[in-house]
C-alpha atoms as a PDB file:
ATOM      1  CA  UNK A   1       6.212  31.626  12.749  1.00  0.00           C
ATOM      2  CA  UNK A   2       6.865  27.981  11.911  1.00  0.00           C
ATOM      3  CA  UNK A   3       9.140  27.448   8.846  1.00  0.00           C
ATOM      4  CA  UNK A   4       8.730  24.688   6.555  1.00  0.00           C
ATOM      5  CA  UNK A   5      11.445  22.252   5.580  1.00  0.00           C
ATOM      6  CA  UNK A   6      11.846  20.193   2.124  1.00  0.00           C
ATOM      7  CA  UNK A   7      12.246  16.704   3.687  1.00  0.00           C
ATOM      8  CA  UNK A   8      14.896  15.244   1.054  1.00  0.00           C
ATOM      9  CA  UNK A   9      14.254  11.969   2.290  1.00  0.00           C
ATOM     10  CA  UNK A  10      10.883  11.650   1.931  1.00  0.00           C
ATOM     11  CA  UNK A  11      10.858  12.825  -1.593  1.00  0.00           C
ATOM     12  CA  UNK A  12      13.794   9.832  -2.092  1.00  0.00           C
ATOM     13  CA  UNK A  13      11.392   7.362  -0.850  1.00  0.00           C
ATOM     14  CA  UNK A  14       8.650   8.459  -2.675  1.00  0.00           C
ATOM     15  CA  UNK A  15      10.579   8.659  -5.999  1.00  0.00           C
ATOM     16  CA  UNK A  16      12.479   5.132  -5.299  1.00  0.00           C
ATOM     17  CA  UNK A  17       9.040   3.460  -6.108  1.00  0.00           C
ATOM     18  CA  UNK A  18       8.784   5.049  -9.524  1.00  0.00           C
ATOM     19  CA  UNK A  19      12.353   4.570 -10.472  1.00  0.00           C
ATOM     20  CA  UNK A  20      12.103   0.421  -9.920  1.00  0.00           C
ATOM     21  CA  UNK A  21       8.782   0.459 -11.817  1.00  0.00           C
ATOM     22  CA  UNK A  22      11.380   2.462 -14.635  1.00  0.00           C
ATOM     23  CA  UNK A  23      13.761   0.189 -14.461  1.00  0.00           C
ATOM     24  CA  UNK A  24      11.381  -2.603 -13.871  1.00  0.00           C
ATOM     25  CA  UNK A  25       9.810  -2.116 -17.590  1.00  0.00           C
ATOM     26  CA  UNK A  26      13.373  -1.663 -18.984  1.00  0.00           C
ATOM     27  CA  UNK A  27      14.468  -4.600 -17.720  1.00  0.00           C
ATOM     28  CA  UNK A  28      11.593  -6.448 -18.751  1.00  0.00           C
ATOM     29  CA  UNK A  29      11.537  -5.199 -22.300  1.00  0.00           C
ATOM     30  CA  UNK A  30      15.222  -5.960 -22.770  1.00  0.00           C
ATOM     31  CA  UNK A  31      14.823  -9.480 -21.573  1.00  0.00           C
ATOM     32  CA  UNK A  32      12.006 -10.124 -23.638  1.00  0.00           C
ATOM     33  CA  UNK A  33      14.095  -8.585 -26.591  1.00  0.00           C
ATOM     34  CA  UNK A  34      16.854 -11.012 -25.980  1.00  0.00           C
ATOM     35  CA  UNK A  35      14.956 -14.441 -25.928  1.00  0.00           C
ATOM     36  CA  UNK A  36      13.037 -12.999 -29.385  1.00  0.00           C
ATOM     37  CA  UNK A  37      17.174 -12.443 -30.807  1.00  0.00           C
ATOM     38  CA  UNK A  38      18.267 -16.224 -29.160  1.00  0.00           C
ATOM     39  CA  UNK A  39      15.175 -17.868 -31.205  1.00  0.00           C
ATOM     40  CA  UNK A  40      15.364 -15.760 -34.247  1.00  0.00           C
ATOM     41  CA  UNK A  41      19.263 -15.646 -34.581  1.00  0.00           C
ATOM     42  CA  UNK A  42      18.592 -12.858 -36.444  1.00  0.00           C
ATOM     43  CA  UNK A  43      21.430 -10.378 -36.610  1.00  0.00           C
ATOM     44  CA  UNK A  44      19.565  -7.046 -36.619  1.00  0.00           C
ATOM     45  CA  UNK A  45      17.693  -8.344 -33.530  1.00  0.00           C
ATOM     46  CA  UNK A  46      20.585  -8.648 -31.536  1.00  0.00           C
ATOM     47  CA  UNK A  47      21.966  -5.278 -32.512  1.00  0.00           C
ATOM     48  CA  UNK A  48      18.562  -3.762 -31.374  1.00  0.00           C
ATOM     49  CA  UNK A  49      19.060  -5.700 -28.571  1.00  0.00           C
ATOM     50  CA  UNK A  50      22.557  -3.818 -27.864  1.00  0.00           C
ATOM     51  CA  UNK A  51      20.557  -0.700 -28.453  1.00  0.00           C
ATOM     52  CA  UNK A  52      18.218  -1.158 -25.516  1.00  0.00           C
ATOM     53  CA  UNK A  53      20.788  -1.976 -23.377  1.00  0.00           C
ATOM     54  CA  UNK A  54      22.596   0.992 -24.144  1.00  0.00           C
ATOM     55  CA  UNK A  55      19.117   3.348 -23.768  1.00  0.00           C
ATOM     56  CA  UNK A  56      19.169   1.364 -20.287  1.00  0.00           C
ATOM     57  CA  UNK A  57      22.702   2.684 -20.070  1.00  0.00           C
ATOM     58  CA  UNK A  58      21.862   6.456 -21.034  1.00  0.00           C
ATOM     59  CA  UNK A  59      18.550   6.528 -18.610  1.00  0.00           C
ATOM     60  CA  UNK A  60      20.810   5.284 -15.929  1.00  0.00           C
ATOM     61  CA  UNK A  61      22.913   8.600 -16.995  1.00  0.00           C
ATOM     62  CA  UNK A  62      20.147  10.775 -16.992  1.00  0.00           C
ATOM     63  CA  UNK A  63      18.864   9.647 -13.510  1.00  0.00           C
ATOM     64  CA  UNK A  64      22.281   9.442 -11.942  1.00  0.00           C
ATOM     65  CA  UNK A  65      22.060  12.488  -9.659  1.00  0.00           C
ATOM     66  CA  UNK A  66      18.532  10.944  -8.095  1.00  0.00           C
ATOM     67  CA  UNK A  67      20.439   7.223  -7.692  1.00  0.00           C
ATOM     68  CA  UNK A  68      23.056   9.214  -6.139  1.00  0.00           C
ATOM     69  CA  UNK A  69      20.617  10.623  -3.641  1.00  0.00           C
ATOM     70  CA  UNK A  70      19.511   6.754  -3.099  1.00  0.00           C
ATOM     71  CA  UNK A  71      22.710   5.292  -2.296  1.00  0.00           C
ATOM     72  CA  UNK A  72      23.292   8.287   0.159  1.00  0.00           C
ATOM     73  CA  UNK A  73      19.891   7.335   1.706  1.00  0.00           C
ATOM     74  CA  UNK A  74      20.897   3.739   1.481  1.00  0.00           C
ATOM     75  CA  UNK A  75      23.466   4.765   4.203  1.00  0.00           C
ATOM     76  CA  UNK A  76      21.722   6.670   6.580  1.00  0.00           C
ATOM     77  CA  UNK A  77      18.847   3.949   6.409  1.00  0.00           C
ATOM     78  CA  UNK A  78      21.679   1.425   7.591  1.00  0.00           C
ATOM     79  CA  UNK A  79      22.677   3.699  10.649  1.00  0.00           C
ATOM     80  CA  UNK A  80      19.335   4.197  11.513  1.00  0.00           C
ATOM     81  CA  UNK A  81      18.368   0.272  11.219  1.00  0.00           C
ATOM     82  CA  UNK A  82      21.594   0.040  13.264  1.00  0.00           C
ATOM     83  CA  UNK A  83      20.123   2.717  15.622  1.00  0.00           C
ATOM     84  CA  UNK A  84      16.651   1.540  15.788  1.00  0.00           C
ATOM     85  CA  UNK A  85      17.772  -2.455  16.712  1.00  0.00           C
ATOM     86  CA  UNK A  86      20.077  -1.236  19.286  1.00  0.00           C
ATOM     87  CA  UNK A  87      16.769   0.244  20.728  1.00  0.00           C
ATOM     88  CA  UNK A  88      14.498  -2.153  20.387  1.00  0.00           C
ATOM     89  CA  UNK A  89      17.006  -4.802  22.298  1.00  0.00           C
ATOM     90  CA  UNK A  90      17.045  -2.579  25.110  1.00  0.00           C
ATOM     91  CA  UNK A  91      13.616  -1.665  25.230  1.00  0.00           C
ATOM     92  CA  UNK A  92      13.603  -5.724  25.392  1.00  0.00           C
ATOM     93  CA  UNK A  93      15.835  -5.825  28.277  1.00  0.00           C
ATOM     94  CA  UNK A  94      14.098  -3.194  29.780  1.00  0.00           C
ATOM     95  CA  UNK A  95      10.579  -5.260  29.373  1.00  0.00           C
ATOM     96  CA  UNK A  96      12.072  -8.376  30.702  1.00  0.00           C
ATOM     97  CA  UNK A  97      13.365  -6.886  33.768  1.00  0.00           C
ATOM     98  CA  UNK A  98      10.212  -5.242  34.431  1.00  0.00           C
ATOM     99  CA  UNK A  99       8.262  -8.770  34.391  1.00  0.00           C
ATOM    100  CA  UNK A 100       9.850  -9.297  37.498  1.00  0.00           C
ATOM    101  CA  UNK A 101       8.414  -6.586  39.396  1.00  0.00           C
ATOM    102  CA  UNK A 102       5.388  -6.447  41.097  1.00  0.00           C
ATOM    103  CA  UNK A 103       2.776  -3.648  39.828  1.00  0.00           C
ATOM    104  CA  UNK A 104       4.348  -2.490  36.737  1.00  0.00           C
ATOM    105  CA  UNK A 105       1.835  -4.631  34.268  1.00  0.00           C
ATOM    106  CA  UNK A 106       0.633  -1.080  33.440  1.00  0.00           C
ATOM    107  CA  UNK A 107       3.919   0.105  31.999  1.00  0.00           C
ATOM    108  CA  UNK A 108       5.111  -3.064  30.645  1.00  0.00           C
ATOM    109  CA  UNK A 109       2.108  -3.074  28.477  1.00  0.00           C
ATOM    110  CA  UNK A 110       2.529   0.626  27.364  1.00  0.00           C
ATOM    111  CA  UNK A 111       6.751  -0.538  26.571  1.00  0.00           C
ATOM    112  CA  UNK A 112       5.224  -3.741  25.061  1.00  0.00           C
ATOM    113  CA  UNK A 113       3.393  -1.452  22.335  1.00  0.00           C
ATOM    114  CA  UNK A 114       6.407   0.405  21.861  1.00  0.00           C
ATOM    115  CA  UNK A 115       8.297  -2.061  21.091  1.00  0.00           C
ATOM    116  CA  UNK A 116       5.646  -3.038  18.821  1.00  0.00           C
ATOM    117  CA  UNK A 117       5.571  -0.027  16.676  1.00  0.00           C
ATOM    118  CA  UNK A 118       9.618  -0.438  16.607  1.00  0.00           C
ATOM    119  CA  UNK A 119       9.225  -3.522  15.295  1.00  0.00           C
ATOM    120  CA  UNK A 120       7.166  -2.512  12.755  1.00  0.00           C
ATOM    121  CA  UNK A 121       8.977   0.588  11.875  1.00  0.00           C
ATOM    122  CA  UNK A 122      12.379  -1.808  11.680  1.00  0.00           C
ATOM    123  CA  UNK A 123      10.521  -3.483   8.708  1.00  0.00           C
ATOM    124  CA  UNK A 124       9.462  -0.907   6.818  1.00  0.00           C
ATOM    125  CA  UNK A 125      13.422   0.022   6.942  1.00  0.00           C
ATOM    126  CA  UNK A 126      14.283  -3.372   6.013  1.00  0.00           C
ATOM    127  CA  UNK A 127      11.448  -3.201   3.050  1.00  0.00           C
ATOM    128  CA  UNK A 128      13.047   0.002   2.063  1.00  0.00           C
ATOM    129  CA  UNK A 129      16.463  -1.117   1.804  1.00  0.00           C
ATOM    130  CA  UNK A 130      15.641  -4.218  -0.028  1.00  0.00           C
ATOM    131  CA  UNK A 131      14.512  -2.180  -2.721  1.00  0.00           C
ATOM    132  CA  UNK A 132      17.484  -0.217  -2.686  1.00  0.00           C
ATOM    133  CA  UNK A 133      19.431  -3.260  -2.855  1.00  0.00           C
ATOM    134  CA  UNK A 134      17.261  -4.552  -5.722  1.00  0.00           C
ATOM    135  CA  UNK A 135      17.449  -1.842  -7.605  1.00  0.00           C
ATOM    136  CA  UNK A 136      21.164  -1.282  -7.415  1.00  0.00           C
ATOM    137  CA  UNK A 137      21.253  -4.840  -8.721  1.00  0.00           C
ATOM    138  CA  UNK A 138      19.568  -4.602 -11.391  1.00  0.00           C
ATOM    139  CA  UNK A 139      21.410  -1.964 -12.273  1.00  0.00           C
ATOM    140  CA  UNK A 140      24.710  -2.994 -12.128  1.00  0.00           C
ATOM    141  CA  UNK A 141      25.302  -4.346 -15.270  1.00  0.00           C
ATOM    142  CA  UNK A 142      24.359  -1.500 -17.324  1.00  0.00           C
ATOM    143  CA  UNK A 143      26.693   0.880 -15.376  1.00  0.00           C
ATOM    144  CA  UNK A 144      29.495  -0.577 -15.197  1.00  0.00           C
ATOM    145  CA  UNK A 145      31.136   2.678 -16.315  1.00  0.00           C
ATOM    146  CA  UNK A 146      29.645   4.902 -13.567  1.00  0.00           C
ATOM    147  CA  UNK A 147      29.614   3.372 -10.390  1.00  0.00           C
ATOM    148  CA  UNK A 148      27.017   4.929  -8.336  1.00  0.00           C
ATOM    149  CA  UNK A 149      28.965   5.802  -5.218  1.00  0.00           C
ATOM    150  CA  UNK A 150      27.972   8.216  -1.864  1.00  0.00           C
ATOM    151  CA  UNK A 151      28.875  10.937  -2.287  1.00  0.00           C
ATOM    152  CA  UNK A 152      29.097  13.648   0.337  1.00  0.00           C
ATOM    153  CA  UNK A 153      27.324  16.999  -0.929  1.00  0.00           C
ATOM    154  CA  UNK A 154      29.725  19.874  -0.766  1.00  0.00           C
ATOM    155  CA  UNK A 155      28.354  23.670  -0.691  1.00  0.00           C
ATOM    156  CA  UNK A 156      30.237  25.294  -3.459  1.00  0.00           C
ATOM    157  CA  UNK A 157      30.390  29.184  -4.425  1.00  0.00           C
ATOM    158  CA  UNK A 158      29.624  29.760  -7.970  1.00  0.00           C
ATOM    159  CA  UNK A 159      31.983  30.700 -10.739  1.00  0.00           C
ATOM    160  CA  UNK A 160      32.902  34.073 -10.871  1.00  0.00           C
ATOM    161  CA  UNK A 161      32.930  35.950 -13.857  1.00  0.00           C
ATOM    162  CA  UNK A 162      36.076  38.242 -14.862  1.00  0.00           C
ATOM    163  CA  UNK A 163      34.907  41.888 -14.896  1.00  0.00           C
ATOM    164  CA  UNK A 164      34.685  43.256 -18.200  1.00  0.00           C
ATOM    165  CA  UNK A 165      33.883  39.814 -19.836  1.00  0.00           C
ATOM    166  CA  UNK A 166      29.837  38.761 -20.724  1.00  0.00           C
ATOM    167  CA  UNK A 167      28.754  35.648 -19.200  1.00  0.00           C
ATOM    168  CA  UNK A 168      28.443  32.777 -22.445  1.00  0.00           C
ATOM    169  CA  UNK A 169      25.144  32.008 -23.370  1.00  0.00           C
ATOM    170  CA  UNK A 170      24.458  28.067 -22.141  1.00  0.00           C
ATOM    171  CA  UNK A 171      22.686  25.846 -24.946  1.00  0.00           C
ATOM    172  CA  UNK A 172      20.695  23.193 -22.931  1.00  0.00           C
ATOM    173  CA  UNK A 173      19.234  21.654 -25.862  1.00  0.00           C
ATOM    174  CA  UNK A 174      22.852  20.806 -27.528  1.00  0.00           C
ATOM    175  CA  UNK A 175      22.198  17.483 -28.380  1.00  0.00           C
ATOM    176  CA  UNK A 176      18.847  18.036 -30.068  1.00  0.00           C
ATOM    177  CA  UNK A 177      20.468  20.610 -31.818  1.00  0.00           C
ATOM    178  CA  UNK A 178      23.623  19.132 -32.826  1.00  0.00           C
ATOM    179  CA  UNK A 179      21.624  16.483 -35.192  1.00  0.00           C
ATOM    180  CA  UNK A 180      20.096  19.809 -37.134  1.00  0.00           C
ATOM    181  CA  UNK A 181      21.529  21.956 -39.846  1.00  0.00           C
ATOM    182  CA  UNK A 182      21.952  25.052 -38.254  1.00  0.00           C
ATOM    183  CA  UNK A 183      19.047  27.739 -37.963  1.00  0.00           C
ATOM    184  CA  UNK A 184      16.260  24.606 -38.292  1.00  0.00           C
ATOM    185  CA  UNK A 185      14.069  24.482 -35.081  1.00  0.00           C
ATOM    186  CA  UNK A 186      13.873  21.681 -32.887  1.00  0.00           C
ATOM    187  CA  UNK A 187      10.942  19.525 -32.880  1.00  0.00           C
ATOM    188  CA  UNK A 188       9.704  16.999 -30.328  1.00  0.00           C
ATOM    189  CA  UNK A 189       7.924  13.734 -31.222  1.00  0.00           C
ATOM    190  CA  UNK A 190       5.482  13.973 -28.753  1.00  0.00           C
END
């Protein structure tokens, strides 16, 4: 029986569309922000300018592990652009030295179409990492803190807990809770 595999870079590319249309309407609303505070002058306008760019800041945060994930995919897609040109020049060569012998229009044609697809596979690569590219420029500026480098994904063995001790309860919603008095429930604004 066939087992099925998560394809982790398929889910990156599919994902990398929705995080520039995030970013894409951050960025937007934070440059429209800033020409209202250069015409206004107004002081509060320029703080809630600072704001946004620090919310731009936090979501970069948030979605760090997924631009992670990018940048590592950013490499790969390099090697195989790399990979993939190396092959279409000799699938070239190949072509041209075929043209000079007689009776092989047949394959030539069939290599011809090949090539054809690996040219068009080589710009779908090049489309992908342009958006990588643009995205990690836009970026930039609002992480200058946490530079999203490649990292290499390491398999790591759990904590072990000491025998005889209980495990400690982990509070996901800290934050939420930390702006409550104690006991009040948390409630969303949605």
């Amino acid at each position: 029986m066939s087992e099925l595999q998560f394809d982790e870079n398929l889910a990156i590319r599919e994902v990398l569309d929705d995080i520039v249309a995030m970013v894409d309407r951050r960025e937007k609303l934070i440059q429209s922000a800033t020409e209202l505070a250069e015409r206004s002058r107004n002081d509060l306008t320029a703080r809630n300018v600072k704001r946004l760019e620090k919310y731009m800041t936090d979501f970069l945060v948030l979605f760090e592990p997924i631009l992670v994930k990018v940048r590592n995919y950013q490499e790969s897609l390099n090697e195989s652009i790399t990979e993939t040109e190396n092959y279409l020049r000799s699938l070239e060569g190949i072509i041209d030295a075929g043209k000079g012998v007689d009776g092989s229009s047949a394959t030539i044609q069939e290599l011809e179409k090949d090539a054809n697809g690996v040219v068009e596979e080589l710009q779908l690569m090049h489309q992908a990492h342009d958006k990588i590219d643009d995205l990690f420029s836009k970026t930039g500026r609002y992480n200058l803190s946490a530079k999203i480098e490649p990292k290499r994904e390491e398999h790591t063995q759990p904590a072990k807990v000491p025998v005889g001790t209980k495990p400690r309860a982990v509070h996901t919603d800290f934050l939420a809770r930390s702006r409550l008095p104690p006991g009040q429930p948390v409630k969303s604004e949605y």
